[in-house]
C-alpha atoms as a PDB file:
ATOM      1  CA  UNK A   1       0.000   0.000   0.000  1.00  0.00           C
ATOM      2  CA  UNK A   2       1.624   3.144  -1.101  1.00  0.00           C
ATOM      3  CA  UNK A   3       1.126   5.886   1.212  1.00  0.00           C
ATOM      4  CA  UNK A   4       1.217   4.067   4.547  1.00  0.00           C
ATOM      5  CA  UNK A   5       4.348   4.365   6.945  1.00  0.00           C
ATOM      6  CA  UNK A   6       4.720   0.998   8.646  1.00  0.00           C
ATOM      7  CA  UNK A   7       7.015  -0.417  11.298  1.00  0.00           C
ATOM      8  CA  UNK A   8      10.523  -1.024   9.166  1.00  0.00           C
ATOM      9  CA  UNK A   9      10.172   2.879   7.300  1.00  0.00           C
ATOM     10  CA  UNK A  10       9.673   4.084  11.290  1.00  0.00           C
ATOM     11  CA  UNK A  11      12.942   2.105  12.530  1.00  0.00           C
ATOM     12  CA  UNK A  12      14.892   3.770   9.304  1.00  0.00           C
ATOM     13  CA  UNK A  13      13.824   7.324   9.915  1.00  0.00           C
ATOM     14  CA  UNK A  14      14.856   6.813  13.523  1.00  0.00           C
ATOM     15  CA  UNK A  15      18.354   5.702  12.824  1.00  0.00           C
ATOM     16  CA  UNK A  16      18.652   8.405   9.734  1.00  0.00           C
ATOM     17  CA  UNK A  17      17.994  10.846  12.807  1.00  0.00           C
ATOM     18  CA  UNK A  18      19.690   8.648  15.546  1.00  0.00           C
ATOM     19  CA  UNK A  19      23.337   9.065  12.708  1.00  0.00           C
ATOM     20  CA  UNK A  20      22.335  13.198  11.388  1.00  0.00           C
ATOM     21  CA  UNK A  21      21.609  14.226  15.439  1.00  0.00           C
ATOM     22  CA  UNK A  22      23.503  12.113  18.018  1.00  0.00           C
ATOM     23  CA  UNK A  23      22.130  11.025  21.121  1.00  0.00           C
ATOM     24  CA  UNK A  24      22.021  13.824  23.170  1.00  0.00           C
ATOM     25  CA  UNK A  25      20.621  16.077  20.326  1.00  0.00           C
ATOM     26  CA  UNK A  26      17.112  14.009  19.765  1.00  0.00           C
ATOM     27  CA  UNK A  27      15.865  14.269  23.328  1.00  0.00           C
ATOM     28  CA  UNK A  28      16.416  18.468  23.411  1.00  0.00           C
ATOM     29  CA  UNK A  29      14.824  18.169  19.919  1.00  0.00           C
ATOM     30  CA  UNK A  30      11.984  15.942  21.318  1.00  0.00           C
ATOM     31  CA  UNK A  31      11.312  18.603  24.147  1.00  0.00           C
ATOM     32  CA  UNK A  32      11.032  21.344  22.049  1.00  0.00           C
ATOM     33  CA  UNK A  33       9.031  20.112  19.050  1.00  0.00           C
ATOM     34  CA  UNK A  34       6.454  18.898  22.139  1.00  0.00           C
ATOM     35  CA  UNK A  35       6.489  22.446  24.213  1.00  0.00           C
ATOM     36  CA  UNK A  36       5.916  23.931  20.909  1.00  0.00           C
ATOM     37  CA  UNK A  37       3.255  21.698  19.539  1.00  0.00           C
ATOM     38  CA  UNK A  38       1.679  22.552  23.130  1.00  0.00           C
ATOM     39  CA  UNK A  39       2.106  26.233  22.671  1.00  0.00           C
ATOM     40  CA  UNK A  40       0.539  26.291  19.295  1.00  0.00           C
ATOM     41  CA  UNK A  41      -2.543  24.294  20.676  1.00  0.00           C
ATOM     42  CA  UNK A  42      -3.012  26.636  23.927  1.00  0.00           C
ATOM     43  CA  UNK A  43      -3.090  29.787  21.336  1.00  0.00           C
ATOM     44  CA  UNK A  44      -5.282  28.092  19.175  1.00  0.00           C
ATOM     45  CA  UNK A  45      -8.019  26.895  21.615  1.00  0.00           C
ATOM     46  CA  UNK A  46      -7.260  30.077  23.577  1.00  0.00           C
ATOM     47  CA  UNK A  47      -6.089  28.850  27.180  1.00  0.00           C
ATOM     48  CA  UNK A  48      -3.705  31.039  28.586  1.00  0.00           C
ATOM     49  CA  UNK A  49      -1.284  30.213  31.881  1.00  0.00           C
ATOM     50  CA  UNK A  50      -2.220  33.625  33.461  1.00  0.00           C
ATOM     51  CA  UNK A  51      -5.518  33.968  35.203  1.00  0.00           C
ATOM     52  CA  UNK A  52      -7.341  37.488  33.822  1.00  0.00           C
ATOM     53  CA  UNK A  53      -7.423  40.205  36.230  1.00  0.00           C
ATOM     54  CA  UNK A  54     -11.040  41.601  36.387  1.00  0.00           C
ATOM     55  CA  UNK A  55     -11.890  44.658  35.283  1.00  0.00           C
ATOM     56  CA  UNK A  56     -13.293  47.104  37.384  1.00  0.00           C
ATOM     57  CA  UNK A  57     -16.579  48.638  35.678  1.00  0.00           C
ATOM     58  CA  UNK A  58     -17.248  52.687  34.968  1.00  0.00           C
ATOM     59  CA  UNK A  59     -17.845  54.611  37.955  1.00  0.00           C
ATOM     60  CA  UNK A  60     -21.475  55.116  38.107  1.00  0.00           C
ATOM     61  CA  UNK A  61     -21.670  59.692  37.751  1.00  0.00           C
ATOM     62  CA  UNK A  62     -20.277  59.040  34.330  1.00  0.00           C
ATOM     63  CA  UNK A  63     -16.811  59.253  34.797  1.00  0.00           C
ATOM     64  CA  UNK A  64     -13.763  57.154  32.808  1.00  0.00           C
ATOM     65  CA  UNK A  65     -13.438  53.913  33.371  1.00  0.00           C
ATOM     66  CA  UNK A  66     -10.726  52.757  35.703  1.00  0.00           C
ATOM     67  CA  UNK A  67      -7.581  50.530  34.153  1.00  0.00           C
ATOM     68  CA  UNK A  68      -6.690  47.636  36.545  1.00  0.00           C
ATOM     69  CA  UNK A  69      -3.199  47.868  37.698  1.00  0.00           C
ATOM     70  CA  UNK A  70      -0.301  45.715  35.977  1.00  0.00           C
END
């Protein structure tokens, strides 16, 4: 089937990358590929890691709005 990545094409590509990399260069790759894989699906679905401050509403005799502190 033509298309279709088995077991044996897997093992290849691993030791292609196992002989281009080294040892100690596929984990750090590993770890970065993953935190930015996670990244890209946080900003996508639109979770953040900081809690949102609330915002204070407009004083009620019409004056400006008040900006939460930073």
């Amino acid at each position: 089937m033509p298309g279709f990545i088995g077991v044996p094409e897997l093992l290849l590509l691993g030791l292609v990358a196992l002989l281009l990399f080294g040892p100690k260069r596929l984990p750090e790759m590993g770890r970065g590929l993953g935190k930015g894989m996670r990244e890209f699906k946080d900003s996508v679905t639109g979770l953040t890691d900081v809690s949102p401050e609330p915002v204070e509403q407009s004083k009620p005799d019409g004056g400006t709005p008040a900006q939460p502190d930073r």
